[in-house]
N, C-alpha and C. Protein backbone atom coordinates (compact mmCIF):
# COMPACT_ATOMS: atom_id res chain seq x y z
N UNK A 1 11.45 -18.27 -3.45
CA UNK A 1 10.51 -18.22 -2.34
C UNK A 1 9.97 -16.79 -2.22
N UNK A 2 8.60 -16.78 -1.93
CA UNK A 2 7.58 -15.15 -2.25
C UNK A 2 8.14 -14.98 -0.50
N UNK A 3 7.93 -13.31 -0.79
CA UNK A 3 8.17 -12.96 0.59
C UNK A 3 7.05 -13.49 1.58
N UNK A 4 6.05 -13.90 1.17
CA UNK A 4 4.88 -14.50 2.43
C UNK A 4 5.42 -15.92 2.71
N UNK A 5 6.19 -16.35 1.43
CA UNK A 5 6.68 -18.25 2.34
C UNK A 5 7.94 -17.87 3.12
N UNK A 6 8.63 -16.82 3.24
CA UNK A 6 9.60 -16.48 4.18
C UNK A 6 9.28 -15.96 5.33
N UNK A 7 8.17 -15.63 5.23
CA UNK A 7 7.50 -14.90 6.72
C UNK A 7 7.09 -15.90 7.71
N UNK A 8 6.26 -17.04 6.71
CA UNK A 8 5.47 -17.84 7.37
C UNK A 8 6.20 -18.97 7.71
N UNK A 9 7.79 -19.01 7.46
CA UNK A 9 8.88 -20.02 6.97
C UNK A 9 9.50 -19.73 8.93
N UNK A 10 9.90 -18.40 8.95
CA UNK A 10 10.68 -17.50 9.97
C UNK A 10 9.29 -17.55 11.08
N UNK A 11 8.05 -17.70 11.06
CA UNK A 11 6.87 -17.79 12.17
C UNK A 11 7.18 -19.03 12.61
N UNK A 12 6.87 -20.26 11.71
CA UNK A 12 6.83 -21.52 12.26
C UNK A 12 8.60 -21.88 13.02
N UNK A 13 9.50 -20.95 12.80
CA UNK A 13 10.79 -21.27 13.24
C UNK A 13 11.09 -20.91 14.34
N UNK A 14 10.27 -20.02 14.89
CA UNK A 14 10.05 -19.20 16.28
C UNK A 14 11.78 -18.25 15.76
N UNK A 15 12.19 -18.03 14.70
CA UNK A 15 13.03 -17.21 14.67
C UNK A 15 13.17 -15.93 15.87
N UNK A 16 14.44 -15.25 15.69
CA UNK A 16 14.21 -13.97 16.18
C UNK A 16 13.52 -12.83 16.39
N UNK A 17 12.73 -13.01 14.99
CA UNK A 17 11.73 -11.40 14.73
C UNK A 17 10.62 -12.12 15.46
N UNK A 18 9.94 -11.10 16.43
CA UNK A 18 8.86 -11.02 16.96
C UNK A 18 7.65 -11.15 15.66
N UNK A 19 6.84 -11.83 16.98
CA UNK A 19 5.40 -12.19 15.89
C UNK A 19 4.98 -10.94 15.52
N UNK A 20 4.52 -10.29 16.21
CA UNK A 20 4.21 -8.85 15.88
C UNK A 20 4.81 -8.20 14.32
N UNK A 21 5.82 -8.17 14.68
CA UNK A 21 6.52 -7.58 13.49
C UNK A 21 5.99 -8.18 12.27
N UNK A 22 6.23 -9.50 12.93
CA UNK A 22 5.51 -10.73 11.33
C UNK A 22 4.54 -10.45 10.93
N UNK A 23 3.38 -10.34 11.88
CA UNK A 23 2.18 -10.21 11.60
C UNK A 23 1.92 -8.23 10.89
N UNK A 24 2.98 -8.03 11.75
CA UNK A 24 2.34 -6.49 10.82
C UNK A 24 3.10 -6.46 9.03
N UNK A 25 4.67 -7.09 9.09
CA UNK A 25 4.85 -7.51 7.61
C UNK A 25 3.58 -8.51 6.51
N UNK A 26 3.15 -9.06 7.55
CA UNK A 26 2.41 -9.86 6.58
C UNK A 26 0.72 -8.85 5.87
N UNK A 27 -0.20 -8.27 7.16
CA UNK A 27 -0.74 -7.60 7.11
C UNK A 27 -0.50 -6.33 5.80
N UNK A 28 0.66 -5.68 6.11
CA UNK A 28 1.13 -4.70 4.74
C UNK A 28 1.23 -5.84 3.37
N UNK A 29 1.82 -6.73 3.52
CA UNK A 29 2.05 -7.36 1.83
C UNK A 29 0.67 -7.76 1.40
N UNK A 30 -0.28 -8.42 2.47
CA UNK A 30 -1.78 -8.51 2.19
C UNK A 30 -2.53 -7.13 1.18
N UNK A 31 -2.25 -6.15 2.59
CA UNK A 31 -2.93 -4.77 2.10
C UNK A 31 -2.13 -4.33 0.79
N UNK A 32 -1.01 -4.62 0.41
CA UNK A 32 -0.12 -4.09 -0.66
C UNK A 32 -0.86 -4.50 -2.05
N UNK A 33 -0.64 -6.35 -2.07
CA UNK A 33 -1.11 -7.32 -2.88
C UNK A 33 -2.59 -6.61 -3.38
N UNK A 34 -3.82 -6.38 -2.27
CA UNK A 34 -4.99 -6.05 -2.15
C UNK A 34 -4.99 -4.68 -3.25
N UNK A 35 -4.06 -3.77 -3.40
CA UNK A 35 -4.17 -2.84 -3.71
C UNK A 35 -3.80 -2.64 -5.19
N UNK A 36 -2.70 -3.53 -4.94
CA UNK A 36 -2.35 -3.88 -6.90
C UNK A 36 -3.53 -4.51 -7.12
N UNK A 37 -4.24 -5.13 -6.96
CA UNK A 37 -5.30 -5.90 -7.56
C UNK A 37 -6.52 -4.76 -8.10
N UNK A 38 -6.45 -4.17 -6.94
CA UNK A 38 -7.52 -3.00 -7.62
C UNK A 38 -7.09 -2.27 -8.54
N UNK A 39 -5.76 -1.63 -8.39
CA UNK A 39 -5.18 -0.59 -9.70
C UNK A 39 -5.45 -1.44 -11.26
N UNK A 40 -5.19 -2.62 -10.79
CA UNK A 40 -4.82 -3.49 -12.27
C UNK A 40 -6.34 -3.49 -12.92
N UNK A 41 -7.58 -3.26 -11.93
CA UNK A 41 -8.66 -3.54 -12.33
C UNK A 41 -9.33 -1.84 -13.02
N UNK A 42 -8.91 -1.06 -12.71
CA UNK A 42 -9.63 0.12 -13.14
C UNK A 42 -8.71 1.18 -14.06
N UNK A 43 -9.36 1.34 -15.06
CA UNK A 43 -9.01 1.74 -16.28
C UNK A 43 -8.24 3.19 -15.74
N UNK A 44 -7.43 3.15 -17.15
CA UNK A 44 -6.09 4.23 -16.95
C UNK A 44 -6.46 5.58 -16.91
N UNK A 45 -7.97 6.13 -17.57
CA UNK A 45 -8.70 7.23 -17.45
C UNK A 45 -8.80 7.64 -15.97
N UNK A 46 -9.60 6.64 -15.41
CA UNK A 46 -10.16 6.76 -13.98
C UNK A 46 -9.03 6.94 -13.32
N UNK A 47 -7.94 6.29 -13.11
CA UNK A 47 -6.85 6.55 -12.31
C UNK A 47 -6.42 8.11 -12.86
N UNK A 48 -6.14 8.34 -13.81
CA UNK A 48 -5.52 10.10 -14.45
C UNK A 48 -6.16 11.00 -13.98
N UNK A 49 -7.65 11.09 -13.91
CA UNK A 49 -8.75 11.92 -13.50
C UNK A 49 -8.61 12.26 -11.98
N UNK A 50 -8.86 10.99 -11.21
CA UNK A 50 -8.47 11.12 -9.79
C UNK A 50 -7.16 12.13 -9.01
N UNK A 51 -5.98 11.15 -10.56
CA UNK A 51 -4.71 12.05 -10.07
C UNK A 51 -4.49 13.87 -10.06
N UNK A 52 -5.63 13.92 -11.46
CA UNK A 52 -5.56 15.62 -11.81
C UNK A 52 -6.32 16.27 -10.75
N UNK A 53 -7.82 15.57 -10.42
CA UNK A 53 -8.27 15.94 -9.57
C UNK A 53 -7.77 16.33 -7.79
N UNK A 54 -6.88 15.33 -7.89
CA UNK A 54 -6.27 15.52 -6.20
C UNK A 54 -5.17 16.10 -6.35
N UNK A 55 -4.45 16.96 -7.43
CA UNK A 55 -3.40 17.43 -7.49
C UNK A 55 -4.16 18.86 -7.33
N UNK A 56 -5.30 19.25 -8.48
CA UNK A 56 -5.90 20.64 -8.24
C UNK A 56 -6.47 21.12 -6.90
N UNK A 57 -7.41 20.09 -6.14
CA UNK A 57 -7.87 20.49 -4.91
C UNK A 57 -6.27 20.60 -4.08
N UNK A 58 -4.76 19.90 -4.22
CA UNK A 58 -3.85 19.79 -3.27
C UNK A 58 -3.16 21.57 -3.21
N UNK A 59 -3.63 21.76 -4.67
CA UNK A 59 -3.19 23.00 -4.95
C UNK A 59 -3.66 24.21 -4.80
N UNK A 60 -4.97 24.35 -4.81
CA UNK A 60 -5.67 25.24 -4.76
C UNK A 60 -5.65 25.39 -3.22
N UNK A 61 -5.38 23.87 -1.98
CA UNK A 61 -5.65 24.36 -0.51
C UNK A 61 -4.39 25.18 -0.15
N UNK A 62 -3.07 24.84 -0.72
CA UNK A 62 -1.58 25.01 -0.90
C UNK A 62 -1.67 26.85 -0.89
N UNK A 63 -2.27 26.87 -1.87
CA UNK A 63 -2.49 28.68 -2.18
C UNK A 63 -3.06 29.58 -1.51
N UNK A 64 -4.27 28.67 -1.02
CA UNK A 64 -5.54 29.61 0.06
C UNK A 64 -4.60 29.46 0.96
N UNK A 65 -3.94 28.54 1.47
CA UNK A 65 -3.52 28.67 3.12
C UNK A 65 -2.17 29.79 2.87
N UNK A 66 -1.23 29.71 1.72
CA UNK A 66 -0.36 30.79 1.92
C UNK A 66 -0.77 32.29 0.94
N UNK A 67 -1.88 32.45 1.05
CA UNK A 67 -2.24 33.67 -0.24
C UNK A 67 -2.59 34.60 1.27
């Protein structure tokens, strides 16, 4: 059983965990799911580039603020 048929298993049961909670677990595995879908879609260049790129600007602000 995927963690969304246990969520939606524990909603219809009026279990213990507040809806809230449910609804914000479910919301994250949505947004999670949503997000692997994109990584899986864009090539391994584009992701490396981004990473070098946001590591140099992380670094360069890292330096100005303690230089």
């Amino acid at each position: 059983m995927s963690k969304k048929e246990e969520l939606a298993k524990e909603f219809a049961s009026e279990g213990r965990t507040s809806s809230l909670q449910l609804l914000r677990e479910t919301s994250f595995i949505k947004g999670w799911d949503a997000c692997m879908e994109y990584l899986s879609s864009v090539s391994f260049n584009v992701v490396l580039n981004e990473l070098v790129k946001y590591s140099k600007t992380e670094h360069f602000k890292q330096t100005k603020n303690n230089g």
